[in-house]
Protein backbone atom coordinates (compact mmCIF):
# COMPACT_ATOMS: atom_id res chain seq x y z
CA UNK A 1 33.80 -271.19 -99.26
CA UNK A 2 32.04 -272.91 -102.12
CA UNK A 3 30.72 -276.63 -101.19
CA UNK A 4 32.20 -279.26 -103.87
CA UNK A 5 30.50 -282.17 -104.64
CA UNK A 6 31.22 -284.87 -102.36
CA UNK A 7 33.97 -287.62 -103.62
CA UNK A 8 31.69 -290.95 -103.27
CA UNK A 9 32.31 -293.05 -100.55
CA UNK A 10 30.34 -295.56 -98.62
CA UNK A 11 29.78 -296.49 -95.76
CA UNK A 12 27.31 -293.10 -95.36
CA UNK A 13 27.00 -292.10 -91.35
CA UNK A 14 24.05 -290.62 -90.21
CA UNK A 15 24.82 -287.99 -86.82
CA UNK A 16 22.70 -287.93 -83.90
CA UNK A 17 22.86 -284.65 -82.40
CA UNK A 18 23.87 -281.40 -84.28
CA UNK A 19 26.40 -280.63 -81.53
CA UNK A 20 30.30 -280.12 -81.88
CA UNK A 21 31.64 -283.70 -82.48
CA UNK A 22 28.76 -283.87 -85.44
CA UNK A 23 30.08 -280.59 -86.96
CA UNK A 24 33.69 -281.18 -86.25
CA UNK A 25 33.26 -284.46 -88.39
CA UNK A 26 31.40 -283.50 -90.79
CA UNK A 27 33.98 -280.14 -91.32
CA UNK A 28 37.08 -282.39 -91.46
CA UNK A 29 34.89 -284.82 -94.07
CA UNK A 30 34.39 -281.37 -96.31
CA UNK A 31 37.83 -280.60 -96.15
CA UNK A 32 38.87 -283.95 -97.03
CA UNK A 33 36.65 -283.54 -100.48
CA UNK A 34 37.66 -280.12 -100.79
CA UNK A 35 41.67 -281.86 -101.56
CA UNK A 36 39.36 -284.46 -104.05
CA UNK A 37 40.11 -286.77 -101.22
CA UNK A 38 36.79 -289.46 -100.54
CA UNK A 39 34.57 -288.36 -97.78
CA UNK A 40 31.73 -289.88 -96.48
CA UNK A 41 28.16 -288.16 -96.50
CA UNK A 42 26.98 -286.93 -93.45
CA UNK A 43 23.90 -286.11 -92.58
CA UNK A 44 22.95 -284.93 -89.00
CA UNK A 45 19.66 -285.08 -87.25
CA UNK A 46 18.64 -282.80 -84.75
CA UNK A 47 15.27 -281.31 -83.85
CA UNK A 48 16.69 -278.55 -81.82
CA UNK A 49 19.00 -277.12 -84.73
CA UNK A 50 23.04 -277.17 -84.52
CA UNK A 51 24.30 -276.27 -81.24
CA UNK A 52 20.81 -276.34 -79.75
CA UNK A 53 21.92 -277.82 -76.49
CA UNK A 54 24.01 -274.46 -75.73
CA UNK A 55 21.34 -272.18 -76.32
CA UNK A 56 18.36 -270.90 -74.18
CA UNK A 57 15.57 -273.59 -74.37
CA UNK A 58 17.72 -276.26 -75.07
CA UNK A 59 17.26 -277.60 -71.44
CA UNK A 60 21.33 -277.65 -70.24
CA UNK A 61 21.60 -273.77 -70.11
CA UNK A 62 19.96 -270.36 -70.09
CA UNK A 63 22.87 -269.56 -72.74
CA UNK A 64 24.35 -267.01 -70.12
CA UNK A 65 26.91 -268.91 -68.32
CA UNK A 66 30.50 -269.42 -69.66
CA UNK A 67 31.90 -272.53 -71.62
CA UNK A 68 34.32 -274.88 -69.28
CA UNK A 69 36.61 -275.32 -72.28
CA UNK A 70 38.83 -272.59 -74.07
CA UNK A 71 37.10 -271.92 -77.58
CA UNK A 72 40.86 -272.38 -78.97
CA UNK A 73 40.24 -276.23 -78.40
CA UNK A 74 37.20 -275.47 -81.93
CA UNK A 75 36.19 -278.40 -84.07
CA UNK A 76 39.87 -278.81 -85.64
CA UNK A 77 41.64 -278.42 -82.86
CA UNK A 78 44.73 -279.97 -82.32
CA UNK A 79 44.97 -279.13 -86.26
CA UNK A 80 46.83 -282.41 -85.77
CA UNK A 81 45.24 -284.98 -89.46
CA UNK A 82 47.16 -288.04 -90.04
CA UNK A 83 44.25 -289.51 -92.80
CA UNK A 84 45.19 -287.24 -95.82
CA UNK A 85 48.01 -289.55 -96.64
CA UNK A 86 50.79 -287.36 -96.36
CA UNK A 87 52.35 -284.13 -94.82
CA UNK A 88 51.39 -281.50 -97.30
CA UNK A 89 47.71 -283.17 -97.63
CA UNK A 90 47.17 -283.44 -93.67
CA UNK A 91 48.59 -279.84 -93.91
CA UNK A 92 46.19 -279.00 -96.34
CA UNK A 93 43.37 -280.03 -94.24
CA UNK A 94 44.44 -278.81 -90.93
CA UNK A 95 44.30 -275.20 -93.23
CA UNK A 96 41.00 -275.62 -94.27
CA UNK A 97 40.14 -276.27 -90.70
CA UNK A 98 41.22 -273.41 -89.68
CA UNK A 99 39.77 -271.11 -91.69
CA UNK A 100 36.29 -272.85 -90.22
CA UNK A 101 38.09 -271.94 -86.68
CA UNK A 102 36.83 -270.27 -83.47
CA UNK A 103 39.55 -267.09 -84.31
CA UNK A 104 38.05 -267.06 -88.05
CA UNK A 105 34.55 -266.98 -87.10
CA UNK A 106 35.18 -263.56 -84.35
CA UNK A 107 36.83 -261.89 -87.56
CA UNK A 108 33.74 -262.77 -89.85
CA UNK A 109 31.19 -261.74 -87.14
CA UNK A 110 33.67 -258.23 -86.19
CA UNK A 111 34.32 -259.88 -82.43
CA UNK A 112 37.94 -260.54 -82.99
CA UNK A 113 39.57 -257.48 -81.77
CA UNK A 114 36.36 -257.36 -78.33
CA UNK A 115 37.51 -261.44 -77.99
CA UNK A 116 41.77 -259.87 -77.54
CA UNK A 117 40.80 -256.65 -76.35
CA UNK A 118 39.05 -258.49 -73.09
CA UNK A 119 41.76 -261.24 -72.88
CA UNK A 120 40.82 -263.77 -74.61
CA UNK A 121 37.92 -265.31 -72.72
CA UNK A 122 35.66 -268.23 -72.68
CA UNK A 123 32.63 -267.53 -74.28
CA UNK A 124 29.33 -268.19 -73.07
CA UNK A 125 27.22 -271.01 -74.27
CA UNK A 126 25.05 -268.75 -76.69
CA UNK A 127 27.73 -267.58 -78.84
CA UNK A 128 29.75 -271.13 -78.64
CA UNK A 129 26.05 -272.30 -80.65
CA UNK A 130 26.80 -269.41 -82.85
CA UNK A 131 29.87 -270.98 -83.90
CA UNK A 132 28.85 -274.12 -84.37
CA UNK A 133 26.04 -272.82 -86.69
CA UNK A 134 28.50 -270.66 -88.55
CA UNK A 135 30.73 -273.89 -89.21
CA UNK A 136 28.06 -276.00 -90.42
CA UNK A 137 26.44 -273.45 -92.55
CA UNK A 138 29.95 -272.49 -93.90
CA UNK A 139 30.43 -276.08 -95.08
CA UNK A 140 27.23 -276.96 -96.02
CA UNK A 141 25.91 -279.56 -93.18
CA UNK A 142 23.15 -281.38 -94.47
CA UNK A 143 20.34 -281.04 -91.11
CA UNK A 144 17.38 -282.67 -90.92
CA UNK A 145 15.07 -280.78 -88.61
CA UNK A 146 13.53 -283.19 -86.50
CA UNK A 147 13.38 -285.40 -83.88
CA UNK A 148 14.59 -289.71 -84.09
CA UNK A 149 11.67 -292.10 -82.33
CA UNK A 150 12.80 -295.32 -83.64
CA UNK A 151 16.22 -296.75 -84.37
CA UNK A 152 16.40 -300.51 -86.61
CA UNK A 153 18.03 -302.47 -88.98
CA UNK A 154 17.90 -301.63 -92.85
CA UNK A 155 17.38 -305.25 -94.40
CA UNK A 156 15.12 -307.83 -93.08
CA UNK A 157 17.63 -311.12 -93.34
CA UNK A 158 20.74 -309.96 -93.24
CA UNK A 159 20.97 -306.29 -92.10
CA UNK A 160 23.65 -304.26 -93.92
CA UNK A 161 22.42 -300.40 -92.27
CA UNK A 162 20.64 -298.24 -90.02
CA UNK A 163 16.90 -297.33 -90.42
CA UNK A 164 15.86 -294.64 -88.44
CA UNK A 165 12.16 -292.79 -88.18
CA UNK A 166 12.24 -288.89 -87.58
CA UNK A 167 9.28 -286.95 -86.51
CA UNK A 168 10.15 -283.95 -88.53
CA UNK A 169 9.46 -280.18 -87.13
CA UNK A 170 6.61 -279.45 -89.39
CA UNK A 171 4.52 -282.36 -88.33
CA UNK A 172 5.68 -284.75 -90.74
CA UNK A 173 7.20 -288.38 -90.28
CA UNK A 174 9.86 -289.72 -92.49
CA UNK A 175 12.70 -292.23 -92.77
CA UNK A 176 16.20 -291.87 -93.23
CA UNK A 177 18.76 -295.01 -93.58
CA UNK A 178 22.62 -295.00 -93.27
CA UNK A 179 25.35 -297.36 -93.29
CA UNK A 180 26.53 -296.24 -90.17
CA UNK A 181 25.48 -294.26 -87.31
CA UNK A 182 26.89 -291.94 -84.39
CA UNK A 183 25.09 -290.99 -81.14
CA UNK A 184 25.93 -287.71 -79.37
CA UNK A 185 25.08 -285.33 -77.22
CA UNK A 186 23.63 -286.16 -73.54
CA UNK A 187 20.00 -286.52 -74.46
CA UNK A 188 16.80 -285.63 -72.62
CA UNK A 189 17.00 -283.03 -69.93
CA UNK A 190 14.16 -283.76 -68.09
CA UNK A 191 15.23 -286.16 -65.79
CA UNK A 192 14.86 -285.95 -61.92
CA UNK A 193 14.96 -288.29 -58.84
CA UNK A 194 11.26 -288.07 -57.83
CA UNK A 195 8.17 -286.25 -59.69
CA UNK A 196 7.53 -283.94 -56.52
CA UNK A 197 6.96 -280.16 -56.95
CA UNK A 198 10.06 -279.37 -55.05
CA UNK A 199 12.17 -281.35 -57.51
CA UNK A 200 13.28 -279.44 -60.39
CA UNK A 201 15.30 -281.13 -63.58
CA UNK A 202 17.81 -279.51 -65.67
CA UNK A 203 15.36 -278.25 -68.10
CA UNK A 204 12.90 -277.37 -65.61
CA UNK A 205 15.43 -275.48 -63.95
CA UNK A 206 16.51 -273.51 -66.67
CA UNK A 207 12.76 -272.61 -67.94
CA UNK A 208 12.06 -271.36 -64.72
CA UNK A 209 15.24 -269.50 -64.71
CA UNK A 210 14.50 -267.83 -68.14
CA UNK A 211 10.80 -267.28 -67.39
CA UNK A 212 11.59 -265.34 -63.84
CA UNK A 213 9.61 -267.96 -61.77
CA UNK A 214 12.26 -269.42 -59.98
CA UNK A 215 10.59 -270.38 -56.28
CA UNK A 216 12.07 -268.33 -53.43
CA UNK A 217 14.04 -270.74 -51.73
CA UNK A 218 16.02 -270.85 -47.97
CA UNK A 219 18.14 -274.41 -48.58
CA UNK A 220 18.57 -275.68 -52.02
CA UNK A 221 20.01 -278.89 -52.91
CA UNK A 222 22.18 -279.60 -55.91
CA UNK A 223 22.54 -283.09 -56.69
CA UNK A 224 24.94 -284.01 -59.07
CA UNK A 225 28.77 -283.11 -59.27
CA UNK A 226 29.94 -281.96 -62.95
CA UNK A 227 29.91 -279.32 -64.73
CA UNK A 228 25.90 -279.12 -65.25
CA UNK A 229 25.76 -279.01 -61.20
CA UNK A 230 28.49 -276.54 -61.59
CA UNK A 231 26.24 -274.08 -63.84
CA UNK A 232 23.26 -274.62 -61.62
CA UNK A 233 25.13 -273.22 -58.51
CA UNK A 234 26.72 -270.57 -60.29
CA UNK A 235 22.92 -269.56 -61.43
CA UNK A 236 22.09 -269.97 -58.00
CA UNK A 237 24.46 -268.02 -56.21
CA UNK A 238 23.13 -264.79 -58.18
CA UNK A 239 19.50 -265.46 -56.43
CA UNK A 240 18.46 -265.14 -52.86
CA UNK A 241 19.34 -268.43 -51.89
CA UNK A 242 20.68 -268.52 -48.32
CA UNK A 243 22.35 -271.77 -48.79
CA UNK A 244 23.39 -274.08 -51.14
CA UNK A 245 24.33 -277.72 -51.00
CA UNK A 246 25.96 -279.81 -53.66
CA UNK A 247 25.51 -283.54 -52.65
CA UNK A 248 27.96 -286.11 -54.65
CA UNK A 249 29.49 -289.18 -53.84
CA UNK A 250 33.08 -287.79 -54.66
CA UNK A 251 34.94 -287.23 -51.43
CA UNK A 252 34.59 -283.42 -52.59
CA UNK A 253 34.48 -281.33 -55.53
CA UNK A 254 37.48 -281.02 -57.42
CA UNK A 255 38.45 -278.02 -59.86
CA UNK A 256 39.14 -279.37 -63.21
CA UNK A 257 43.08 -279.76 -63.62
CA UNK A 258 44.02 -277.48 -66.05
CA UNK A 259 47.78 -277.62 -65.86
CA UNK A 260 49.73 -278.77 -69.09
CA UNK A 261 50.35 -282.07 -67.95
CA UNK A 262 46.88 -282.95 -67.70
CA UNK A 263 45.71 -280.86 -70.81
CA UNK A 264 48.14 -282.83 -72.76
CA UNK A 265 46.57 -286.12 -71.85
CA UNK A 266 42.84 -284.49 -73.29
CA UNK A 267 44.76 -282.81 -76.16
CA UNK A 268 46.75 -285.78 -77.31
CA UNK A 269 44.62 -289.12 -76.00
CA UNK A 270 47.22 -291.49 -78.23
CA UNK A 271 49.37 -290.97 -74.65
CA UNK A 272 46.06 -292.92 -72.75
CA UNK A 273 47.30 -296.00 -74.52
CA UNK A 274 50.79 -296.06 -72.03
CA UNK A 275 48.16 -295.85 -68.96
CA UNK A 276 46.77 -298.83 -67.12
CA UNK A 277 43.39 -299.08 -66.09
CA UNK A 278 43.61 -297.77 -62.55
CA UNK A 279 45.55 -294.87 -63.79
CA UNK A 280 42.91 -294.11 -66.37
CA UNK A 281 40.58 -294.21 -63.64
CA UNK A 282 42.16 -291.53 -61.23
CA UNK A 283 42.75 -289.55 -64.29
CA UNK A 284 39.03 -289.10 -64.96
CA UNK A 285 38.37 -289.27 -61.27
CA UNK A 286 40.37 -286.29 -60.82
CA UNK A 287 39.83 -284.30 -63.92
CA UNK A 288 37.06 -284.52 -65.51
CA UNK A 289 34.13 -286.39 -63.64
CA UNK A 290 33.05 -284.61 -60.25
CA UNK A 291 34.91 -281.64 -61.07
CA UNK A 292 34.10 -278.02 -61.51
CA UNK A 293 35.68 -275.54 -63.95
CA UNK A 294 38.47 -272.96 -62.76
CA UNK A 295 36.15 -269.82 -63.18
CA UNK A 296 33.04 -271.17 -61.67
CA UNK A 297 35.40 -272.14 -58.45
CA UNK A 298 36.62 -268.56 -59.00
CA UNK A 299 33.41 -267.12 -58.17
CA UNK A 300 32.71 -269.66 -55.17
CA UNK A 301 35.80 -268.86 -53.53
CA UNK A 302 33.73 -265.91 -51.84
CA UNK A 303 31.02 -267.63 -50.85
CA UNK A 304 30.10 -268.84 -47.82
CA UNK A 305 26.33 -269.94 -49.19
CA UNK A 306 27.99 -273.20 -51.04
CA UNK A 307 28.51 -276.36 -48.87
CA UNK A 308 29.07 -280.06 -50.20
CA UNK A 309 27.60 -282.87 -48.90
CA UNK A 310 29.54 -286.18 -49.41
CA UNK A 311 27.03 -288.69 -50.54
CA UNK A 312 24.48 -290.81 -52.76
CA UNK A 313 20.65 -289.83 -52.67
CA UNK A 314 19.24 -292.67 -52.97
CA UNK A 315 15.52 -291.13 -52.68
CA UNK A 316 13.84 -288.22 -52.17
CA UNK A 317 10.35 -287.96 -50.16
CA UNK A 318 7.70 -284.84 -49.08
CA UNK A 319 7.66 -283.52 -45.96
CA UNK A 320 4.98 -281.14 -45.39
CA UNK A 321 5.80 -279.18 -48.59
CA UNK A 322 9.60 -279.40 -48.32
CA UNK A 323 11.88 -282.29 -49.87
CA UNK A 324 13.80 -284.44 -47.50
CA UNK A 325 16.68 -286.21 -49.23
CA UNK A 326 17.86 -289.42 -47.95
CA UNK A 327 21.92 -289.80 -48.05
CA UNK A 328 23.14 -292.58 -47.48
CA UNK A 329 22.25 -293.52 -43.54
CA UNK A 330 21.32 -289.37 -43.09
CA UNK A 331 18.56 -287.31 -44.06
CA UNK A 332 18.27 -283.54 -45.17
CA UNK A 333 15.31 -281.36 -45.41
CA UNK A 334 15.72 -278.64 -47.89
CA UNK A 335 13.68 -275.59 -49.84
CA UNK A 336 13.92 -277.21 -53.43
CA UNK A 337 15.85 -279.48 -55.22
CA UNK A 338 17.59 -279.32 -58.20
CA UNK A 339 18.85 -283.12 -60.05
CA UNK A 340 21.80 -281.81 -62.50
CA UNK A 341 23.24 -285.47 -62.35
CA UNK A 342 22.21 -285.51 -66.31
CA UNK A 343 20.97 -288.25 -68.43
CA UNK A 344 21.97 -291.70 -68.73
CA UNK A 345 24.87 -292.15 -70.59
CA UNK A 346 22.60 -294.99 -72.86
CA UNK A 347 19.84 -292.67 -73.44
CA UNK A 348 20.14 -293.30 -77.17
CA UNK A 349 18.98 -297.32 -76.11
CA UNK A 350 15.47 -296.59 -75.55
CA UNK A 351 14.96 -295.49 -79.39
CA UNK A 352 16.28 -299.04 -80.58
CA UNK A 353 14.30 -301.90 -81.42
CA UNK A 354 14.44 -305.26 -80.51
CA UNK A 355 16.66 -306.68 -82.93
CA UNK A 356 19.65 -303.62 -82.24
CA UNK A 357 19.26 -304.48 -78.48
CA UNK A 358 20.19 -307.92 -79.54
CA UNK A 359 23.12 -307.15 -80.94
CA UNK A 360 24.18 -304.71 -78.77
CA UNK A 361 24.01 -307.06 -76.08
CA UNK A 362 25.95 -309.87 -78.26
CA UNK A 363 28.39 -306.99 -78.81
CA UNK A 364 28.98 -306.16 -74.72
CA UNK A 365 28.70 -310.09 -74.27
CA UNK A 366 26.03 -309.79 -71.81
CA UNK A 367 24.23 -306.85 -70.23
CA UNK A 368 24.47 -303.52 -71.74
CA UNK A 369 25.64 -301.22 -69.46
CA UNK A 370 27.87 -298.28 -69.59
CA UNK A 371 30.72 -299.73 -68.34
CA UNK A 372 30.63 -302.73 -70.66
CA UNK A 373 30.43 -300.49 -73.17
CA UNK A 374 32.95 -298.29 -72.55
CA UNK A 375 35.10 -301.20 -72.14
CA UNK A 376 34.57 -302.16 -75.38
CA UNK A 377 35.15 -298.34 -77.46
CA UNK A 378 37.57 -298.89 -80.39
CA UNK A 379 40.44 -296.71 -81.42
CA UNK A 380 37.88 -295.80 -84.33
CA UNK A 381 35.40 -294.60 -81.26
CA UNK A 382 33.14 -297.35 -82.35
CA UNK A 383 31.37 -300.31 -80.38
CA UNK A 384 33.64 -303.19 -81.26
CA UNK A 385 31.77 -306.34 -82.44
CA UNK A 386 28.71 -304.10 -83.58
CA UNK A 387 26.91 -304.48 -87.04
CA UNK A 388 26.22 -302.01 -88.19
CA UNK A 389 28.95 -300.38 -86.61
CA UNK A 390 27.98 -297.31 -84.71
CA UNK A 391 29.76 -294.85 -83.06
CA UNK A 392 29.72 -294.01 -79.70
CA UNK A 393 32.57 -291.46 -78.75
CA UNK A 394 30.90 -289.85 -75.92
CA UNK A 395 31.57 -293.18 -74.00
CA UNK A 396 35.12 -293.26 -75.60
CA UNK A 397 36.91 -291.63 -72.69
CA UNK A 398 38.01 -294.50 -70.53
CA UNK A 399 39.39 -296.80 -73.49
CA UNK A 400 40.82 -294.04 -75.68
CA UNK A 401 41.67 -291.05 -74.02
CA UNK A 402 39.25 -288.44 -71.95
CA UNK A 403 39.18 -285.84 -74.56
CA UNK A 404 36.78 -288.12 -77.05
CA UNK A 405 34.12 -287.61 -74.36
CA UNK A 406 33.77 -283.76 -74.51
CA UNK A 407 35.63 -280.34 -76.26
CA UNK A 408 38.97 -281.40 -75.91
CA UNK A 409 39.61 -282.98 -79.05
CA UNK A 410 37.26 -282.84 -81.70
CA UNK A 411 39.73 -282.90 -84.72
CA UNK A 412 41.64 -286.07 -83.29
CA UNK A 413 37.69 -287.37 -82.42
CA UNK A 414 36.84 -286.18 -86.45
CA UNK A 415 40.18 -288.21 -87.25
CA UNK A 416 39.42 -291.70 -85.44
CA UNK A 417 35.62 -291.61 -86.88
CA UNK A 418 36.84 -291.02 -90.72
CA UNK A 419 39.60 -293.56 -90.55
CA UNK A 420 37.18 -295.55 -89.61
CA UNK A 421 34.90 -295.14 -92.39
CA UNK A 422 38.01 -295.33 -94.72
CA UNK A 423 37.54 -291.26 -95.64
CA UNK A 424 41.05 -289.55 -97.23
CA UNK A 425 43.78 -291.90 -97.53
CA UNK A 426 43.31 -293.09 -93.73
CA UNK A 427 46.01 -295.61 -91.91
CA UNK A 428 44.00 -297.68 -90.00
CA UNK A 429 42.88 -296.86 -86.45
CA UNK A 430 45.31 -298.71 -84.96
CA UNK A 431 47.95 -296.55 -86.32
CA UNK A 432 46.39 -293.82 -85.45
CA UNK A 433 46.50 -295.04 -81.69
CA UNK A 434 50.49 -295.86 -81.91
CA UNK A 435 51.99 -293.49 -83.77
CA UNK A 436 54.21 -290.52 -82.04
CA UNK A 437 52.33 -288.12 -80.24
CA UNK A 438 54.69 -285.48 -79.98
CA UNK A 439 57.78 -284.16 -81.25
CA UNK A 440 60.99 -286.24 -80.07
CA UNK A 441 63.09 -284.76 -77.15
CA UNK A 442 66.75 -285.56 -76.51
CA UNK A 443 67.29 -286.21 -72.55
CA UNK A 444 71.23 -284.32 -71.91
């Protein structure tokens, strides 16, 4: 596919984390300049390479275990643009997309026929990575290698960008400014409760995992609900564990609705605009947060290892070589520990300076938390109020649909980030939020 030059357009966006939502937006941007349409640049940052989070040494996965979302639901899906400015254009795109699709990529890499053959399955996380690298290589991502340590304000007075400093993987420190900037991705995987030698983190988990020093353990503790505690059991439940507790404040763990009701909600988030915000709320409750994917409850249904323990831990303290968790009012005294609750959803805030905390704050109106600044998540999947305006759709899913925070989506994410940087002929984001979300139906 040859790589045209790209139709200038500013603002420019900078991408934090060479993940799917950075590749799906830059694809749709390349397609858009492909029709001589403008496009902004994008350049993405990422010291881990694309899709680097998916792959062995990443710190979220040995690579091994299966994706939670069907590969169908690639970086175009729903093959649904409204920013071309007109059928045949959007058309247009949506082809171009496609031939950068998940079915595309298993007929250039001879899996195609292995993919139907085996009925269609989800793949695991390795070869998802290979995807994503095959996309952005196809279309010519621009990658910097390296790793952000400081995020400011390009102009002294009267800022008018984003000036970021990347330690670079060959040693080497540089600068690279934008007009606007994205954050994605979950961050740092080291994170756990206490620093005691029972007390794994995610990445420590996984490195001891892929290096075959795993601890032999009686009573292991999972702490942490989603789909990263999810993988961690189902790791776990291949070892000699003799039980297995997931502790979680939900009352218990839910399997991620995948019925077509619910998938249309993810699929199609203009529909999340008709709910209120207590609907919105059970929605996530019950489908996406706390919840574990069909085929990893699949494999638990057997198992009589894998208990739950409704609760908080609020701290965790040594007991003569073992780790006893506080819950709550109750205590539990267990092998090893594993804390898959993730990172903080504002990881990206400890990078930025004094001056963007400012603003961010005069953006939430106050503290900066994440529900203040979910609260505030445009239809563009931007911090409203923000200058520079940056982009936060991982914290989209409460104000504009549950499918801007992960896979469900990423061509109607790619959509509501270009219209918001004016790429293609783009309505503006509010019409993108209003207009029909599926075909009309005639009630006999």
């Amino acid at each position: 596919m040859p790589h045209p030059s790209p139709t200038p357009l500013s603002p420019s966006l900078v991408v934090l984390g060479a993940g799917p939502k950075a590749v799906a937006v830059h694809a749709k941007a390349h397609a858009l300049r492909t029709l001589g349409l403008p496009a902004p640049t994008v350049t993405v940052v990422d010291h881990q390479g694309v899709g680097g989070n998916w792959r062995s040494g990443g710190g979220w996965t040995d690579g091994r275990h299966q994706l939670g979302t069907s590969p169908t639901k690639d970086i175009g899906f729903p093959y649904r643009t409204r920013i071309a400015g007109g059928t045949g254009a959007n058309r247009a795109v949506d082809r171009a997309l496609l031939d950068i699709g998940w079915t595309r990529f298993l007929v250039d890499t001879d899996r195609y026929a292995w993919w139907v053959d085996h009925g269609h399955p989800n793949p695991r996380h390795y070869l998802w990575a290979d995807y994503l690298r095959w996309a952005a290589e196809t279309t010519g991502m621009t990658l910097v290698n390296g790793q952000v340590t400081h995020i400011g304000l390009r102009g002294a007075d009267d800022p008018d960008g984003w000036s970021l400093t990347v330690d670079r993987i060959d040693g080497t420190t540089s600068s690279l400014e934008a007009d606007t900037l994205m954050m994605t991705g979950p961050g740092r995987s080291d994170r756990r409760i206490a620093p005691l030698p029972t007390i794994y983190s995610v990445a420590g988990f996984w490195q001891a995992v892929s290096s075959a020093q795993l601890p032999t353990a009686s009573r292991v503790a999972v702490i942490g609900g989603g789909e990263t505690a999810a993988s961690v059991v189902e790791e776990l439940i291949t070892h000699d564990v003799v039980d297995i507790a997931v502790v979680s404040p939900t009352p218990t763990i839910f399997t991620r609705a995948e019925g077509p009701f619910e998938n249309e909600l993810y699929t199609d988030p203009r529909l999340w605009t008709d709910l209120d915000d207590d609907a919105r709320r059970d929605v996530v409750t019950r489908c996406d947060r706390g919840v574990f994917s069909t085929q990893v409850q699949e494999k638990l249904m057997a198992e009589d290892r894998v208990s739950h323990l409704r609760g908080r831990v609020n701290a965790v303290h040594d007991r003569d070589g073992l780790a006893e968790l506080h819950i709550g009012h109750r205590t539990e005294v267990v092998d090893l520990v594993v804390d898959a609750r993730g990172n903080s959803p504002l990881w990206f805030t400890r990078m930025m300076d004094d001056r963007v905390v400012a603003r961010l704050i005069g953006a939430c109106g106050g503290a900066v938390t994440p529900a203040t600044v979910e609260d505030r998540i445009g239809p563009d999947l931007s911090l409203s109020g923000m200058s520079p305006t940056l982009f936060l759709p991982t914290l989209a899913g409460m104000a504009q649909g549950p499918g801007m925070a992960n896979l469900s989506c990423l061509g109607e994410l790619s959509d509501r980030v270009l219209a918001g940087l004016g790429a293609g002929a783009a309505p503006a984001p509010d019409d993108l939020r209003h207009s029909p979300s599926r075909p009309e139906r005639t009630l006999l």
